[in-house]
Every structure is written in structure tokens, then in C-alpha cells.
PDB file of N, CA and C in Angstrom:
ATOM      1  N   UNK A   1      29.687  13.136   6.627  1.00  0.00           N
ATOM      2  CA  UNK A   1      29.418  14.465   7.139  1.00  0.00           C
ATOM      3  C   UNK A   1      28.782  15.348   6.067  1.00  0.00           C
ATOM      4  N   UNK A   2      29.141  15.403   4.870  1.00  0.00           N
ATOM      5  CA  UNK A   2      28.777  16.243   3.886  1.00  0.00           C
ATOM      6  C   UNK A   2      26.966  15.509   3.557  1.00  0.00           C
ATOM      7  N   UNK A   3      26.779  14.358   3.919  1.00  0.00           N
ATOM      8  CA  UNK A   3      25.887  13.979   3.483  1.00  0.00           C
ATOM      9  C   UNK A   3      24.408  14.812   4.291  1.00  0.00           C
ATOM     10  N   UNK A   4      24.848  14.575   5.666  1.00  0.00           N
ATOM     11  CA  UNK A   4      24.339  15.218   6.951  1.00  0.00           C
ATOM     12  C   UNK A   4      24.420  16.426   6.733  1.00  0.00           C
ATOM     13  N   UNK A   5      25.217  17.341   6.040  1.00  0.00           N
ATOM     14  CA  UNK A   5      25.019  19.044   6.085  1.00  0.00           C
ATOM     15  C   UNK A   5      23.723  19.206   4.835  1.00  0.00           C
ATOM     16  N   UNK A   6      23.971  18.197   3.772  1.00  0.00           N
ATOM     17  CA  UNK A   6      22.989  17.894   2.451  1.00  0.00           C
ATOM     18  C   UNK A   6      21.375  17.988   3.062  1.00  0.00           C
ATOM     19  N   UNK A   7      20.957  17.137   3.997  1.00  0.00           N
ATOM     20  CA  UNK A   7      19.805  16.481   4.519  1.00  0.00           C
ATOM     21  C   UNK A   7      19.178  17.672   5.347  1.00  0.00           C
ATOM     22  N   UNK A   8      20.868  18.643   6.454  1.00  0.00           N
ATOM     23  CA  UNK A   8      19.787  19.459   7.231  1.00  0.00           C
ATOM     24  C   UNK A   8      19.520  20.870   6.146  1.00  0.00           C
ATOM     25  N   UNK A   9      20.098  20.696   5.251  1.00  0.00           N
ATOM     26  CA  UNK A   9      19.722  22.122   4.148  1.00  0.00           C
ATOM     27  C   UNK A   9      18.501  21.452   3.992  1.00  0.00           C
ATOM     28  N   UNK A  10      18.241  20.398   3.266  1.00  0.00           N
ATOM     29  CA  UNK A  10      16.984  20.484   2.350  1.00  0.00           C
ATOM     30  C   UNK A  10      15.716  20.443   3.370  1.00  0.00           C
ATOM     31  N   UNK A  11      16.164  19.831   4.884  1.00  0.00           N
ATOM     32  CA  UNK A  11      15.076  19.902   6.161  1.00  0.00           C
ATOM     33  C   UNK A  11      14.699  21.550   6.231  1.00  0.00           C
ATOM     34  N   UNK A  12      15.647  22.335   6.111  1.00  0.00           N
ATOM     35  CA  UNK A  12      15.107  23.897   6.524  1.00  0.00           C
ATOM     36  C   UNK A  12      14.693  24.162   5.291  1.00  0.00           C
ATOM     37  N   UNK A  13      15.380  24.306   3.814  1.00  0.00           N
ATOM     38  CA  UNK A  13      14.066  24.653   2.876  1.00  0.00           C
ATOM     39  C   UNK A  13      12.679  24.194   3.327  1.00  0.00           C
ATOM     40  N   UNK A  14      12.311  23.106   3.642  1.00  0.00           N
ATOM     41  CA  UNK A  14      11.534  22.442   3.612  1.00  0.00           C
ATOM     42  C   UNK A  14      10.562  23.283   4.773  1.00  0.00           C
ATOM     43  N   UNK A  15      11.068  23.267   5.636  1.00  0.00           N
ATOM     44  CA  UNK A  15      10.328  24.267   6.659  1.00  0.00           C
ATOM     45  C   UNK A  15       9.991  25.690   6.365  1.00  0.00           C
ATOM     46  N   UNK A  16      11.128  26.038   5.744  1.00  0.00           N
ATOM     47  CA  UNK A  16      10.779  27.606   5.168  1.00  0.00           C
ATOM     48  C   UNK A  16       9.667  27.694   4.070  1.00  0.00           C
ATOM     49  N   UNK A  17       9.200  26.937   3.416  1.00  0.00           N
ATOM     50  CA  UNK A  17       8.352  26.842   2.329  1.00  0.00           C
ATOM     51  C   UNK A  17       7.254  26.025   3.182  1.00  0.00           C
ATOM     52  N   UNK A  18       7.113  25.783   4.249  1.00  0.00           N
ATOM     53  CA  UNK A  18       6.000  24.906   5.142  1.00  0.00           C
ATOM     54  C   UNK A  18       4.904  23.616   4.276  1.00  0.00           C
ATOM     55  N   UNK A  19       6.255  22.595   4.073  1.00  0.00           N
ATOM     56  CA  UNK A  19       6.396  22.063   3.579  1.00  0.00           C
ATOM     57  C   UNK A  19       5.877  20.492   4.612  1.00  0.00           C
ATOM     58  N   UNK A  20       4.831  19.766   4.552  1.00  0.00           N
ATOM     59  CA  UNK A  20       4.709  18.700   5.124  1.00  0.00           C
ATOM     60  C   UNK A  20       5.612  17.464   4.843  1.00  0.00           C
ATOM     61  N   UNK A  21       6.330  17.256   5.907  1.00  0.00           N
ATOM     62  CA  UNK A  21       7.262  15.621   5.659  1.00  0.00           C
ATOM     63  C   UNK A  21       6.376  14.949   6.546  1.00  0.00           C
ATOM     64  N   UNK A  22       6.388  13.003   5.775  1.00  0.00           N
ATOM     65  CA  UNK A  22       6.028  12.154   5.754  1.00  0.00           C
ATOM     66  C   UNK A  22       7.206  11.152   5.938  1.00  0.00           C
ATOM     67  N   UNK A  23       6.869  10.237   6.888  1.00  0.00           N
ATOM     68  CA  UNK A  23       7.958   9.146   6.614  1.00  0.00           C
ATOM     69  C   UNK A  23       7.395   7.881   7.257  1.00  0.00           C
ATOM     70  N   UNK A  24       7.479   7.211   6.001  1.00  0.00           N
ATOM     71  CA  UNK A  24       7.074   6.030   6.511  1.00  0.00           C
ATOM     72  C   UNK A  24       8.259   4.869   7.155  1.00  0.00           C
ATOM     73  N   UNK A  25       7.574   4.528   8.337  1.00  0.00           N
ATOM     74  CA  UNK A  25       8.393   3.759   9.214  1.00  0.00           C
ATOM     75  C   UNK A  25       7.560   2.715   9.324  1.00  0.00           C
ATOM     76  N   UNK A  26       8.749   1.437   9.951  1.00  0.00           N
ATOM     77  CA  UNK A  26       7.926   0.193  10.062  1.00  0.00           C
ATOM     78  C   UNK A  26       9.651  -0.961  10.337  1.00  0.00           C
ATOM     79  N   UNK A  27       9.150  -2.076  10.402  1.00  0.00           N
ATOM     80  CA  UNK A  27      10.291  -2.564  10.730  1.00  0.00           C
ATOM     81  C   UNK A  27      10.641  -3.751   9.136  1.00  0.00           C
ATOM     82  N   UNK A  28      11.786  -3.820   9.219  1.00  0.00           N
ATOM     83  CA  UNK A  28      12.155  -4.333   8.362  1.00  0.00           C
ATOM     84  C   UNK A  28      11.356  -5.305   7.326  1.00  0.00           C
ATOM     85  N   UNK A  29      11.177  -5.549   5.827  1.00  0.00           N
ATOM     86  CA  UNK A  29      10.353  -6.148   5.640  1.00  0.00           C
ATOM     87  C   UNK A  29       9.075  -6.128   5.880  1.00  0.00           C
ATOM     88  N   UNK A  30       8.402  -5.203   6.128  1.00  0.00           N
ATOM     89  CA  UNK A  30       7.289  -4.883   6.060  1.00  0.00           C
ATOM     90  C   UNK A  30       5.925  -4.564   4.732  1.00  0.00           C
ATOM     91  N   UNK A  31       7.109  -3.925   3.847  1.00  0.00           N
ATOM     92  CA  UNK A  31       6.225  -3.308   2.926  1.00  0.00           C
ATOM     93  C   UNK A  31       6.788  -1.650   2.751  1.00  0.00           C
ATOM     94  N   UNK A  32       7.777  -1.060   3.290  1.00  0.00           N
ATOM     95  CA  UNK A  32       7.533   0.282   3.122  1.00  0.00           C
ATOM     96  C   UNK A  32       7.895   1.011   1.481  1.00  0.00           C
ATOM     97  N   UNK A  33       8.236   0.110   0.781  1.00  0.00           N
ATOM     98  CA  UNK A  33       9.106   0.781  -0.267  1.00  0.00           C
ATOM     99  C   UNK A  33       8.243   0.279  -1.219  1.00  0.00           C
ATOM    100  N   UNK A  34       7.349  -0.188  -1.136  1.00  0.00           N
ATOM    101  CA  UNK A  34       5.912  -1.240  -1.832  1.00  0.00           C
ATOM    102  C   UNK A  34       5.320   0.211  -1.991  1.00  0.00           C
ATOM    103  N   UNK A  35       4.670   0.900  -0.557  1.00  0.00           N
ATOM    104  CA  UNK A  35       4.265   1.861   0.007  1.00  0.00           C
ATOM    105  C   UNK A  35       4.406   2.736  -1.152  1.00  0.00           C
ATOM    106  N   UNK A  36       5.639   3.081  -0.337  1.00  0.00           N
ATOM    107  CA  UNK A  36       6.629   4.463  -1.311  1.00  0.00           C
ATOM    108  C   UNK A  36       6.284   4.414  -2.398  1.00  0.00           C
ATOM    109  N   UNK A  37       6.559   3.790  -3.478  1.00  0.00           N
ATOM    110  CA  UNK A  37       7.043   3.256  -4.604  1.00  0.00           C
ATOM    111  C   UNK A  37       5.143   3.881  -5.369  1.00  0.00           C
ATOM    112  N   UNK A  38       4.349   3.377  -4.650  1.00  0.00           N
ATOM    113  CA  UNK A  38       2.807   3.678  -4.809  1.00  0.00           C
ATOM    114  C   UNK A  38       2.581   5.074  -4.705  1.00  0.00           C
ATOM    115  N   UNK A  39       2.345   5.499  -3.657  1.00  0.00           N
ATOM    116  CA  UNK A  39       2.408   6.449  -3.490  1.00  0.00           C
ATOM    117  C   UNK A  39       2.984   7.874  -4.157  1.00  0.00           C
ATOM    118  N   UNK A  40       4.182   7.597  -4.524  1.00  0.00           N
ATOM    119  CA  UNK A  40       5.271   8.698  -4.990  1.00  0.00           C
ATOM    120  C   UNK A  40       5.773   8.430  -6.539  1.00  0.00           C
ATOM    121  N   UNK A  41       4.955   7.019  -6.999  1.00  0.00           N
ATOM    122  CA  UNK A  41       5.388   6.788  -8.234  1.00  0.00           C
ATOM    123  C   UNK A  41       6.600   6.887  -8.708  1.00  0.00           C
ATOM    124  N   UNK A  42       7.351   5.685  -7.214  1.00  0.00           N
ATOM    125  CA  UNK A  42       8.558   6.215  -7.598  1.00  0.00           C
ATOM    126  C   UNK A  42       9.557   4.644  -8.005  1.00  0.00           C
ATOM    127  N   UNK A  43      10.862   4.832  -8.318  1.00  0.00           N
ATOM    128  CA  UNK A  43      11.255   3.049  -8.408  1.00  0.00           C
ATOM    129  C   UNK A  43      12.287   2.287  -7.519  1.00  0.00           C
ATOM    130  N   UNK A  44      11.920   2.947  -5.602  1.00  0.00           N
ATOM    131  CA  UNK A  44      12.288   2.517  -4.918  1.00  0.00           C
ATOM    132  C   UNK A  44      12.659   0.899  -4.930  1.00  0.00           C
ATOM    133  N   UNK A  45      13.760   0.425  -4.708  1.00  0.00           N
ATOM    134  CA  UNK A  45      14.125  -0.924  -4.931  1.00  0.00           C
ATOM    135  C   UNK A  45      13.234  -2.097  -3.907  1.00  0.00           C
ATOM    136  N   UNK A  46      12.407  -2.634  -4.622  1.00  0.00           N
ATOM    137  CA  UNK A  46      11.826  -3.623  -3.125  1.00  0.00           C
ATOM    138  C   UNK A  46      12.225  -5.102  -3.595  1.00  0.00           C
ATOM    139  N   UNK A  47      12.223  -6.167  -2.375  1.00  0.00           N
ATOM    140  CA  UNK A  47      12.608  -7.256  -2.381  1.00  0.00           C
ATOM    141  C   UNK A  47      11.978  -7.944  -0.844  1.00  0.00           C
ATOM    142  N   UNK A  48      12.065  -9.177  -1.015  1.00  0.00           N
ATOM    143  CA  UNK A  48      11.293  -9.698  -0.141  1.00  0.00           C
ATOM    144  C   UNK A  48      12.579 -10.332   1.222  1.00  0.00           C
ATOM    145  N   UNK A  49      13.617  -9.370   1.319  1.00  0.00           N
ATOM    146  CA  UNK A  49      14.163  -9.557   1.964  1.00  0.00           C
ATOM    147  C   UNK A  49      14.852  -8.857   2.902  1.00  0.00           C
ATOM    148  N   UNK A  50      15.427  -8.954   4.608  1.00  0.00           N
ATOM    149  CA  UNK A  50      16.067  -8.018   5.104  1.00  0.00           C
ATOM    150  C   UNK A  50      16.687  -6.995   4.803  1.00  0.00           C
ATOM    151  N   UNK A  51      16.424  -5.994   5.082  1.00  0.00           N
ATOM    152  CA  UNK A  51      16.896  -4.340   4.510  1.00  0.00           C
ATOM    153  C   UNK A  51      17.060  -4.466   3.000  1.00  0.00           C
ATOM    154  N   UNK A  52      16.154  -4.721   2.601  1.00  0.00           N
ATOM    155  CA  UNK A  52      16.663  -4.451   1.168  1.00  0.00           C
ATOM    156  C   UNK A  52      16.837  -3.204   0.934  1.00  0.00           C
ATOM    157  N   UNK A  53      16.047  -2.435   1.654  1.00  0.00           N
ATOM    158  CA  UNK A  53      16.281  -0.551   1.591  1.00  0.00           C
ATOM    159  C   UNK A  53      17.717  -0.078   2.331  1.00  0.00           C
ATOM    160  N   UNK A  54      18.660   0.444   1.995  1.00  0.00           N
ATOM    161  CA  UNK A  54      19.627   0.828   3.307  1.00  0.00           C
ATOM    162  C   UNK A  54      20.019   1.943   3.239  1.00  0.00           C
ATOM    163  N   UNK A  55      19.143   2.536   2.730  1.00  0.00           N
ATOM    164  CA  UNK A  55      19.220   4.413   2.756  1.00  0.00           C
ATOM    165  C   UNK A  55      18.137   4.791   2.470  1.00  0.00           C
ATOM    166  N   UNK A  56      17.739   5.708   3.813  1.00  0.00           N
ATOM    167  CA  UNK A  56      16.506   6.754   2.990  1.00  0.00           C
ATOM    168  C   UNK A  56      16.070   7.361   1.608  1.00  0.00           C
ATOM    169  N   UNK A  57      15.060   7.306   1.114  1.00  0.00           N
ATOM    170  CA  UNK A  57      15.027   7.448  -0.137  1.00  0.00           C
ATOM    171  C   UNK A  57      13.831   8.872   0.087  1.00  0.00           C
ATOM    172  N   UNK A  58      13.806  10.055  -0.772  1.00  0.00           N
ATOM    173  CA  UNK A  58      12.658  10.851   0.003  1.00  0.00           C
ATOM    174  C   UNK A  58      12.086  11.236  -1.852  1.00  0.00           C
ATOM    175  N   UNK A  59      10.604  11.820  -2.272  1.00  0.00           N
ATOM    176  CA  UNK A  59      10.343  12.228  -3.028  1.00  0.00           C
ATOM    177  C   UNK A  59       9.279  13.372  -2.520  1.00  0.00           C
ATOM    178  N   UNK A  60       9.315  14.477  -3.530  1.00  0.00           N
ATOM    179  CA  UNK A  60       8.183  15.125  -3.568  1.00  0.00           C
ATOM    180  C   UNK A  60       6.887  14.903  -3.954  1.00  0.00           C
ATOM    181  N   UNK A  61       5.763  14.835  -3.483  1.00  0.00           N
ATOM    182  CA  UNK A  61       4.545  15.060  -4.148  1.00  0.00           C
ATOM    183  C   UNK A  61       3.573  15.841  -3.604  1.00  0.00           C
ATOM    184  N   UNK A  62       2.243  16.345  -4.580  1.00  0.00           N
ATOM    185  CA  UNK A  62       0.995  16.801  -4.407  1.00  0.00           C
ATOM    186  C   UNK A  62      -0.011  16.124  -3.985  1.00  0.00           C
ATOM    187  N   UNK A  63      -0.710  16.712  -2.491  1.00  0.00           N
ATOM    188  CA  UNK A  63      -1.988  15.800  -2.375  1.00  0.00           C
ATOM    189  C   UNK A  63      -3.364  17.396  -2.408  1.00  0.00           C
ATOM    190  N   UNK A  64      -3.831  16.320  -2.832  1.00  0.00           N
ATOM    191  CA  UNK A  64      -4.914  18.049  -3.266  1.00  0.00           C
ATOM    192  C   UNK A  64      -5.552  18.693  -1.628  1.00  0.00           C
ATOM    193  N   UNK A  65      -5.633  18.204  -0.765  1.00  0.00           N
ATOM    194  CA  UNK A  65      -6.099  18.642   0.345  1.00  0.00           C
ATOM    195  C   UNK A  65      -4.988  19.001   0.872  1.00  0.00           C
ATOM    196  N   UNK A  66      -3.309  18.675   1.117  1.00  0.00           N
ATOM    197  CA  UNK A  66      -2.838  19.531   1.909  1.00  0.00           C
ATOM    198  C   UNK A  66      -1.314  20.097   1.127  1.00  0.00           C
ATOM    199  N   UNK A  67      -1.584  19.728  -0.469  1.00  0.00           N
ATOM    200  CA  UNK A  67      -0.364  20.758  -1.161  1.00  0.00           C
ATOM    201  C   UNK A  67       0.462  19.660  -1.201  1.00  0.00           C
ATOM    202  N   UNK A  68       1.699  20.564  -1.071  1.00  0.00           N
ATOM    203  CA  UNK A  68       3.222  19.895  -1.490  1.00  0.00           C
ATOM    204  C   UNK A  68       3.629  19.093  -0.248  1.00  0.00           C
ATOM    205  N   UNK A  69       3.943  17.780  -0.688  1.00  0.00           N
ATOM    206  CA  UNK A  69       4.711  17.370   0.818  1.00  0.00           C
ATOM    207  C   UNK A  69       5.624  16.507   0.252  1.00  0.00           C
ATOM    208  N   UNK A  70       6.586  15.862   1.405  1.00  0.00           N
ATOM    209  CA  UNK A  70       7.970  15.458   1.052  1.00  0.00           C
ATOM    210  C   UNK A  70       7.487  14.145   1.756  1.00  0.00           C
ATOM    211  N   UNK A  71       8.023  12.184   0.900  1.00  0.00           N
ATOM    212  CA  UNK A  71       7.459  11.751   1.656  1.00  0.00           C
ATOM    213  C   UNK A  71       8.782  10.938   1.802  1.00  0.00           C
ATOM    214  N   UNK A  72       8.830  10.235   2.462  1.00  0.00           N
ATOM    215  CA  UNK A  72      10.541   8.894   3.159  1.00  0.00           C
ATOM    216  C   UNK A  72      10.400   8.093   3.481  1.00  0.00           C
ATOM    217  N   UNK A  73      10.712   7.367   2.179  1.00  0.00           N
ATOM    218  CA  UNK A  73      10.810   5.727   2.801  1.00  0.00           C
ATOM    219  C   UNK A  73      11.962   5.684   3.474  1.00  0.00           C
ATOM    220  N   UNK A  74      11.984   4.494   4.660  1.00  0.00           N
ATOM    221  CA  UNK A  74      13.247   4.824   5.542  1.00  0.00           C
ATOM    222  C   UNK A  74      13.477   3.242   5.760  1.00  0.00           C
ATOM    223  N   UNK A  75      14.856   3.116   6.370  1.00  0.00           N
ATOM    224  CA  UNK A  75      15.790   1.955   6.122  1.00  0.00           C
ATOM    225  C   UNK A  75      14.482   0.944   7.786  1.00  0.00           C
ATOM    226  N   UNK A  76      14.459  -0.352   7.768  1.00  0.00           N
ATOM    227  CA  UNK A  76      13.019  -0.692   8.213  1.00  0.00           C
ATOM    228  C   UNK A  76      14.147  -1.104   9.830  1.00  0.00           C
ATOM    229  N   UNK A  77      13.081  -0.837  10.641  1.00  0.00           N
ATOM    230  CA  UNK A  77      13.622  -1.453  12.109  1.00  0.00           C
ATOM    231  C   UNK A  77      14.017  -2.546  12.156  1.00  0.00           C
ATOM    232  N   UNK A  78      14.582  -2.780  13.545  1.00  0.00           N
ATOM    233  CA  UNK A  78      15.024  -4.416  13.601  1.00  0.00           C
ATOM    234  C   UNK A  78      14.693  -4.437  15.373  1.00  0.00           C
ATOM    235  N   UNK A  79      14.663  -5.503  16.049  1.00  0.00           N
ATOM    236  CA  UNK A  79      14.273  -5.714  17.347  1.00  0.00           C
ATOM    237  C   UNK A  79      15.797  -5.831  17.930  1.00  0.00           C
ATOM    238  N   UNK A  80      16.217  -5.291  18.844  1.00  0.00           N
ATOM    239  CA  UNK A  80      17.321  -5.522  19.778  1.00  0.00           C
ATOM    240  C   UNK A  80      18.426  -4.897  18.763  1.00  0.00           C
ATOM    241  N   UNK A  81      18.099  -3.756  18.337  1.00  0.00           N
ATOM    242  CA  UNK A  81      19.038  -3.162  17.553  1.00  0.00           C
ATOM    243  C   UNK A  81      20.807  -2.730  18.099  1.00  0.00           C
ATOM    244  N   UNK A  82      21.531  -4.059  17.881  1.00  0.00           N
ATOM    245  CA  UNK A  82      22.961  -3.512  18.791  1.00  0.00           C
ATOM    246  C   UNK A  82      23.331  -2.163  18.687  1.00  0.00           C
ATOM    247  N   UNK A  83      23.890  -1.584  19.597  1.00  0.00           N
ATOM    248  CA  UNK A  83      23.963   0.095  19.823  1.00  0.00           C
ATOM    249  C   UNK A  83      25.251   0.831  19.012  1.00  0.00           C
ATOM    250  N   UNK A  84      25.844  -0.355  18.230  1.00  0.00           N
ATOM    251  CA  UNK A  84      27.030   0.066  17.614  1.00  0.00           C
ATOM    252  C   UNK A  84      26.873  -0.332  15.873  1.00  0.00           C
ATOM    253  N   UNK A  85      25.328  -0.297  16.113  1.00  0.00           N
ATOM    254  CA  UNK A  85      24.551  -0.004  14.236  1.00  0.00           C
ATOM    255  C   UNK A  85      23.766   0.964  14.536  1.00  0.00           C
ATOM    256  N   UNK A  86      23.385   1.740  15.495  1.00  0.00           N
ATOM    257  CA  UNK A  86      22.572   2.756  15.240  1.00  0.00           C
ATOM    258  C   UNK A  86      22.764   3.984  14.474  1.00  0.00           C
ATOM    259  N   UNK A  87      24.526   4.076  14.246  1.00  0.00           N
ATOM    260  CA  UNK A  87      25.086   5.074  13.796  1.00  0.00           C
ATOM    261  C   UNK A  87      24.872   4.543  11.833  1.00  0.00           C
ATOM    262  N   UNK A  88      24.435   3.503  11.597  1.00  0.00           N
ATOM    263  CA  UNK A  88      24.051   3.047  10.948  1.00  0.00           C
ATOM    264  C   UNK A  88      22.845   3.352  10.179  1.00  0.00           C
ATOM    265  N   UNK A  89      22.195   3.588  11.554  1.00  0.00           N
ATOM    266  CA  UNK A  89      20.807   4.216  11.000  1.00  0.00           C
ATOM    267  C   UNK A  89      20.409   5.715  11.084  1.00  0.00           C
ATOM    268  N   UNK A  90      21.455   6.771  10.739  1.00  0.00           N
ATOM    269  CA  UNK A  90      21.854   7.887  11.342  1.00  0.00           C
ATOM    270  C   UNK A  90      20.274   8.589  10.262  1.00  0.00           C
ATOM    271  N   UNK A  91      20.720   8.596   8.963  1.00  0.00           N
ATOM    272  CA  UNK A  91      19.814   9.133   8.173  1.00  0.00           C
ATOM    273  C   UNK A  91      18.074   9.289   8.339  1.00  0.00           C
ATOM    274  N   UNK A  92      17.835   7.564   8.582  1.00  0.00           N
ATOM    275  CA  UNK A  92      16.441   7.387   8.707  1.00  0.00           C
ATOM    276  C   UNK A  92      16.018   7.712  10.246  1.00  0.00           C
ATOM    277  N   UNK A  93      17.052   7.573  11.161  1.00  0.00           N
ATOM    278  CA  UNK A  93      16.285   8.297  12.618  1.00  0.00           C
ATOM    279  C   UNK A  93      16.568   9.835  12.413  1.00  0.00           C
ATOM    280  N   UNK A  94      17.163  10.520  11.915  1.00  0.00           N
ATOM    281  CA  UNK A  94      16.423  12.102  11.524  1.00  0.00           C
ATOM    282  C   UNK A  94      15.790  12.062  10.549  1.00  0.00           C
ATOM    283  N   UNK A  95      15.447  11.518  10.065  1.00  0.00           N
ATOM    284  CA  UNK A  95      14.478  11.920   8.730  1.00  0.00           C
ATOM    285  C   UNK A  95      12.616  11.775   9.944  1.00  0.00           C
ATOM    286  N   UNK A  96      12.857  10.297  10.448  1.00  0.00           N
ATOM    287  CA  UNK A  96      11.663   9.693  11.361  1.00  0.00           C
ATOM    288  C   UNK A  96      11.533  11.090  12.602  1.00  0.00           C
ATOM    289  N   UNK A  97      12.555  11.406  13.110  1.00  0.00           N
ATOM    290  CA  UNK A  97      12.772  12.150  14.347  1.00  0.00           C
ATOM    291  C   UNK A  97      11.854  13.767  14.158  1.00  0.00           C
ATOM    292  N   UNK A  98      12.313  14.391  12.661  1.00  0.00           N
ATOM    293  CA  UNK A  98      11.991  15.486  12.394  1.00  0.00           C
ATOM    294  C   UNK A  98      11.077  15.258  11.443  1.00  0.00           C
ATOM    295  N   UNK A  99      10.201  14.382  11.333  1.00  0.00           N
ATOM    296  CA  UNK A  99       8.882  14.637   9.981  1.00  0.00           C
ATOM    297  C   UNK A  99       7.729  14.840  10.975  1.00  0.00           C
ATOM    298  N   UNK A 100       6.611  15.467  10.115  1.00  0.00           N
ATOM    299  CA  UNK A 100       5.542  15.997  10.801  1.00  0.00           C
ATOM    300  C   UNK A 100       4.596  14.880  11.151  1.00  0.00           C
ATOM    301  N   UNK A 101       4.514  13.945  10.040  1.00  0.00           N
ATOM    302  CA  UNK A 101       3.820  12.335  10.034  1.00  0.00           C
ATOM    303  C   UNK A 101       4.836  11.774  10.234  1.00  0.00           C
ATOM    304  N   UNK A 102       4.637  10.338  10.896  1.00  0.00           N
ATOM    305  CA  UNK A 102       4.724   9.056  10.680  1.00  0.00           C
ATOM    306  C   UNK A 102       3.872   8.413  10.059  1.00  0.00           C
ATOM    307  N   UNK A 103       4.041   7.065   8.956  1.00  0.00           N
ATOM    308  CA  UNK A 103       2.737   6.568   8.521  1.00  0.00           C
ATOM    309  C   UNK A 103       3.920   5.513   8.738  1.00  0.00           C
ATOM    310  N   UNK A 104       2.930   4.529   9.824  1.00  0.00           N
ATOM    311  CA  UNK A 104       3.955   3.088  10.143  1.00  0.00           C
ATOM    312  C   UNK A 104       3.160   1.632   9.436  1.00  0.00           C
ATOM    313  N   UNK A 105       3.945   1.412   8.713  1.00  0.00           N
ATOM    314  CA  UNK A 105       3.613   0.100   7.741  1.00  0.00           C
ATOM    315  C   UNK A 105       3.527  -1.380   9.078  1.00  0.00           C
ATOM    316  N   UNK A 106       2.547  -1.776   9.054  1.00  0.00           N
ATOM    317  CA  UNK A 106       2.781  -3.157  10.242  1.00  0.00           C
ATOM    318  C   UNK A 106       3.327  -4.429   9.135  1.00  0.00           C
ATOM    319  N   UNK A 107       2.101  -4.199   7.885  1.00  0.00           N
ATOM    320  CA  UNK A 107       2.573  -5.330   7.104  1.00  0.00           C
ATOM    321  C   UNK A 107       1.684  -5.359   5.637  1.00  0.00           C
ATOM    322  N   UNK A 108       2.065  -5.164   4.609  1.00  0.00           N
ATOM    323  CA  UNK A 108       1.559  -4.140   3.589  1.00  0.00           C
ATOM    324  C   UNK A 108       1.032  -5.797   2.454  1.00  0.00           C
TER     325      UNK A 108
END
């Protein structure tokens, strides 16, 4: 719960300062933290295996055409997701739910 009150503070800074979020989605093993990691110069953990990500990871950066934006690598889909792990994936479906982009990795 405390984590979830953490996430919707930094979502409304984020809006109050009109702030572009990014989140890259894709399904498991794809590439997204390859992505991230490029992008955000950051040292998101990657591995060539199922969820190696299992928490959203988010960084700030500058792109010269549209300023400051916030970008999220997020924990990767799965097909026939049983309905009693979705609570599982609580973080990365609001992070995906409320960003302004999606940038969906098919296979990096």
C-alpha cells in the first residue's frame, strides 16, 4: 500500500510539471530493459530469461524536441495471464494504464 501511495504522488508531480511518461511495454522477453537500459543510460537488470524484470523500473530524461520525460520499463506480458497474478502486475498496469506513450517492444 505505501508503495501505491509512493507511485500516485510522483504520477501527479509529474502531471503538475507536464511532464511526458513513456512506458515501454511488450511481453516477456522481448527486449524491454535492453531498450531502457539504452535509452535512459540506465543499469536495468537484463537476462535472456522469463521476467527477469519484476518491478517497474522508471528514469528521468531529456529529449531535445519534447523536454523532460519520465520513461518505464515494465514487468513484460505473458499470454493467458491467470487472474490471480494480475494483482501481481499491479505496478506495471498503472504505470502502462496512465502514461501518455506506449513504446511496445515486439522483439529488440
Amino acid at each position: 500500500e505505501t508503495l501505491n501511495k509512493q507511485r500516485t504522488v510522483r504520477r501527479r508531480a509529474r502531471t503538475k510539471r507536464d511532464v511526458l511518461s513513456i512506458s515501454i511495454v511488450g511481453y516477456t522477453n522481448a527486449g524491454k530493459s535492453t531498450l531502457f537500459n539504452s535509452l535512459a543510460h540506465a543499469k536495468a537488470y537484463e537476462a535472456d530469461q522469463l521476467f527477469a524484470t519484476l518491478d517497474t523500473t522508471t528514469r528521468r530524461l531529456w529529449l531535445p524536441e519534447a523536454g523532460p520525460v519520465v520513461v518505464s520499463d515494465t514487468v513484460g506480458f505473458i499470454r493467458s495471464l491467470p487472474h490471480s497474478l494480475i494483482v501481481a502486475f499491479r505496478a506495471t498496469l498503472e504505470e502502462t494504464v496512465r502514461a501518455d506513450l506506449l513504446l511496445h517492444v515486439v522483439d529488440a
